[in-house]
C-alpha atoms as a PDB file:
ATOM      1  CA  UNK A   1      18.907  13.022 -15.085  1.00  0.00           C
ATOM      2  CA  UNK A   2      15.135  12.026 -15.258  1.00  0.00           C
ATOM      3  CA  UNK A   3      14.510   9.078 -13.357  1.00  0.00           C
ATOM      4  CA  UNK A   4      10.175   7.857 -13.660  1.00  0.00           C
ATOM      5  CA  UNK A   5       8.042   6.259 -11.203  1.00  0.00           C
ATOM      6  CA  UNK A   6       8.823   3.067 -13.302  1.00  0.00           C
ATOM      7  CA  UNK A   7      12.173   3.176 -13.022  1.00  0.00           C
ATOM      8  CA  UNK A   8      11.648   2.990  -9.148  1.00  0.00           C
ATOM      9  CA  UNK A   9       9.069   0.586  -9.568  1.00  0.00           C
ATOM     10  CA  UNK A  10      11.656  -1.979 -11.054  1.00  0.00           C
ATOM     11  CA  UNK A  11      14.349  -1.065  -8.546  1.00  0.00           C
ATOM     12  CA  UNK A  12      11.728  -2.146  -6.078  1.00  0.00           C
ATOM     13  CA  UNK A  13      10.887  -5.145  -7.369  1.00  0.00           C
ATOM     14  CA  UNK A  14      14.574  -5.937  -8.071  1.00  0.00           C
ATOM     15  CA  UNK A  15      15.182  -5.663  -3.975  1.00  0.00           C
ATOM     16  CA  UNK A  16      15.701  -8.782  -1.876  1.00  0.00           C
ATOM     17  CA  UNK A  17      12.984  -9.541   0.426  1.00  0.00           C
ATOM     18  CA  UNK A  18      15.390  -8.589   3.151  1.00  0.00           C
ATOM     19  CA  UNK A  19      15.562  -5.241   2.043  1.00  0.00           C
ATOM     20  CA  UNK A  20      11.944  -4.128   1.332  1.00  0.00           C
ATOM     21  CA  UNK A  21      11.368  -2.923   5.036  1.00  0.00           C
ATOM     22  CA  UNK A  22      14.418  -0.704   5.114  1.00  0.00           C
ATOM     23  CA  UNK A  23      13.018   0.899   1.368  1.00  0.00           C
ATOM     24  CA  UNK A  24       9.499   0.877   2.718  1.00  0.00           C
ATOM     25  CA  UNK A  25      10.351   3.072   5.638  1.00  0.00           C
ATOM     26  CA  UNK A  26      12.815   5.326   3.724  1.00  0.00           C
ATOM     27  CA  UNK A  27      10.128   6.237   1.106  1.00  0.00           C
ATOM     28  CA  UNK A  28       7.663   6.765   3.660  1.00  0.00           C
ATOM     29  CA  UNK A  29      10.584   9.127   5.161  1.00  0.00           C
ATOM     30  CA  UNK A  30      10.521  10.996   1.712  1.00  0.00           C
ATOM     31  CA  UNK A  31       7.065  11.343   1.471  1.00  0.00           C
ATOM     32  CA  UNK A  32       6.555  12.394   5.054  1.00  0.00           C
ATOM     33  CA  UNK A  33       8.276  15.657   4.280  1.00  0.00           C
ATOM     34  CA  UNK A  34       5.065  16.785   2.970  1.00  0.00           C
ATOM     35  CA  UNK A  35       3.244  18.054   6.695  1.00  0.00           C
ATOM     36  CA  UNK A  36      -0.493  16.912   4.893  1.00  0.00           C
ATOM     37  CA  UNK A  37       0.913  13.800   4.050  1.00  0.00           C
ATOM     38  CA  UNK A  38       3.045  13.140   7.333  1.00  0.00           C
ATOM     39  CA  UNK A  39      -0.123  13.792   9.001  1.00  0.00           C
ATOM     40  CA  UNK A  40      -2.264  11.265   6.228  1.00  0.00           C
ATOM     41  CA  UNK A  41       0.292   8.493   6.531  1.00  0.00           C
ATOM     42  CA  UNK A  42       0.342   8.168  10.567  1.00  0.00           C
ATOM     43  CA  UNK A  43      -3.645   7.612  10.637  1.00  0.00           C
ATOM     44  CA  UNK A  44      -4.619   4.750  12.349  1.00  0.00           C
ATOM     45  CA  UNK A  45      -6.001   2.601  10.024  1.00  0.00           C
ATOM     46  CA  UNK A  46      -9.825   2.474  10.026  1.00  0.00           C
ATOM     47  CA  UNK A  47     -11.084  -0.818  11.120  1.00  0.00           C
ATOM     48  CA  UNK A  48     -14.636  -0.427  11.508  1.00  0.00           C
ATOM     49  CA  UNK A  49     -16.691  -3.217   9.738  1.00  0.00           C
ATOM     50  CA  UNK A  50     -19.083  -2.392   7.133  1.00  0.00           C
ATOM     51  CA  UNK A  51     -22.576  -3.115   7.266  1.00  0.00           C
ATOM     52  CA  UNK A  52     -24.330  -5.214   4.669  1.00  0.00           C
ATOM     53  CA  UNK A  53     -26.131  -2.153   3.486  1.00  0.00           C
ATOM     54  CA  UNK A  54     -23.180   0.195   2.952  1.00  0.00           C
ATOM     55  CA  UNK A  55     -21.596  -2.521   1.389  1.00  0.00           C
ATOM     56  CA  UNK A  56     -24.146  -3.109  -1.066  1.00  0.00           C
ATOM     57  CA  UNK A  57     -24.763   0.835  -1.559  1.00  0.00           C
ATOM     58  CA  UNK A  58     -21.402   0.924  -2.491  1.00  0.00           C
ATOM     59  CA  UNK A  59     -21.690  -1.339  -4.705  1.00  0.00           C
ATOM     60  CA  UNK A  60     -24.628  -0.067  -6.463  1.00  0.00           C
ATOM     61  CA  UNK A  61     -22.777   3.453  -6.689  1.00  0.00           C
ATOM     62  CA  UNK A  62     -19.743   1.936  -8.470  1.00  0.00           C
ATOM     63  CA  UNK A  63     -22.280  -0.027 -10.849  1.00  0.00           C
ATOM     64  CA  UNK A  64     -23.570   3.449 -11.703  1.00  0.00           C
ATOM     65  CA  UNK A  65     -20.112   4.564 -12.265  1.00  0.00           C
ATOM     66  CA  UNK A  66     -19.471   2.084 -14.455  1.00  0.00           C
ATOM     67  CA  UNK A  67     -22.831   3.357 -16.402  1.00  0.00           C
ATOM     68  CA  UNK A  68     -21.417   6.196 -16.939  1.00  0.00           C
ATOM     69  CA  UNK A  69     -24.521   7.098 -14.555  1.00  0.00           C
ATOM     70  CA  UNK A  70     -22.602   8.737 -11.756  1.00  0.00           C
ATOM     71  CA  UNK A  71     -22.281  12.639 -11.166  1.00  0.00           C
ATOM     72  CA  UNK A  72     -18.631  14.298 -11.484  1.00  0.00           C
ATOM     73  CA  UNK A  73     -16.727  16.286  -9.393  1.00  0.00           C
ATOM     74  CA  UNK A  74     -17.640  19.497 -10.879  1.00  0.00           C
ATOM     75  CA  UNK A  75     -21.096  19.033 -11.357  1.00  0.00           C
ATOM     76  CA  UNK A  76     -21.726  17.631  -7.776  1.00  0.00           C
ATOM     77  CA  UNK A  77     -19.590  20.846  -6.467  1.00  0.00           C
ATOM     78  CA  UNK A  78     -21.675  23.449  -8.692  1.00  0.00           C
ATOM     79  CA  UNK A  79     -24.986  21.700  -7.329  1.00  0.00           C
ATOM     80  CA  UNK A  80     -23.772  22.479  -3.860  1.00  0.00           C
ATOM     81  CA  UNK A  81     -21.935  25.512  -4.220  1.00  0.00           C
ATOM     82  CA  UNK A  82     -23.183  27.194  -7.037  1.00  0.00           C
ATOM     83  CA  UNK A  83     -21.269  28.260  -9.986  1.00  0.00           C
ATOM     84  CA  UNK A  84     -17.772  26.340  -9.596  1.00  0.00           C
ATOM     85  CA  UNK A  85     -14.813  27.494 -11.039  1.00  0.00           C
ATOM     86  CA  UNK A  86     -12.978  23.619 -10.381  1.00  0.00           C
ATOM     87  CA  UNK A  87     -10.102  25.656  -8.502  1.00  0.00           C
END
């Protein structure tokens, strides 16, 4: 049996409130078998403020994105790196 991420999805939102914390923390339970995420998932959360001026680079940089102005993955590693084989 094949069961997709939207079939979960509308089990999920199907739950009573009462429920969702018990589903929350069994999921997490499933994806915590994975050491990397385990490991991902208990990081404290980062609450250090933003300044103004990362903000607004930020900003900019998803603007350029949206240009179609931004640099990909690929072509940022083979600028580093060298040649890049993506793997």
């Amino acid at each position: 049996m094949c069961v997709s991420k939207k079939d979960l999805y509308l089990l999920i939102d199907a739950l009573p409130i009462s429920e969702v914390e018990i589903a929350k923390r069994f999921l997490e339970f499933l994806v915590a078998q994975d050491p990397t995420v385990k490991v991902l998932i208990s990081a404290p959360y980062d609450d250090e403020p933003i300044s103004k001026k990362e903000d607004s680079e930020a900003n900019k940089a998803w603007e350029e994105h949206l240009k179609g102005a931004s640099v990909s993955h690929d072509d940022a590693a083979r600028e580093i790196y060298g040649e890049w084989t993506g793997k």
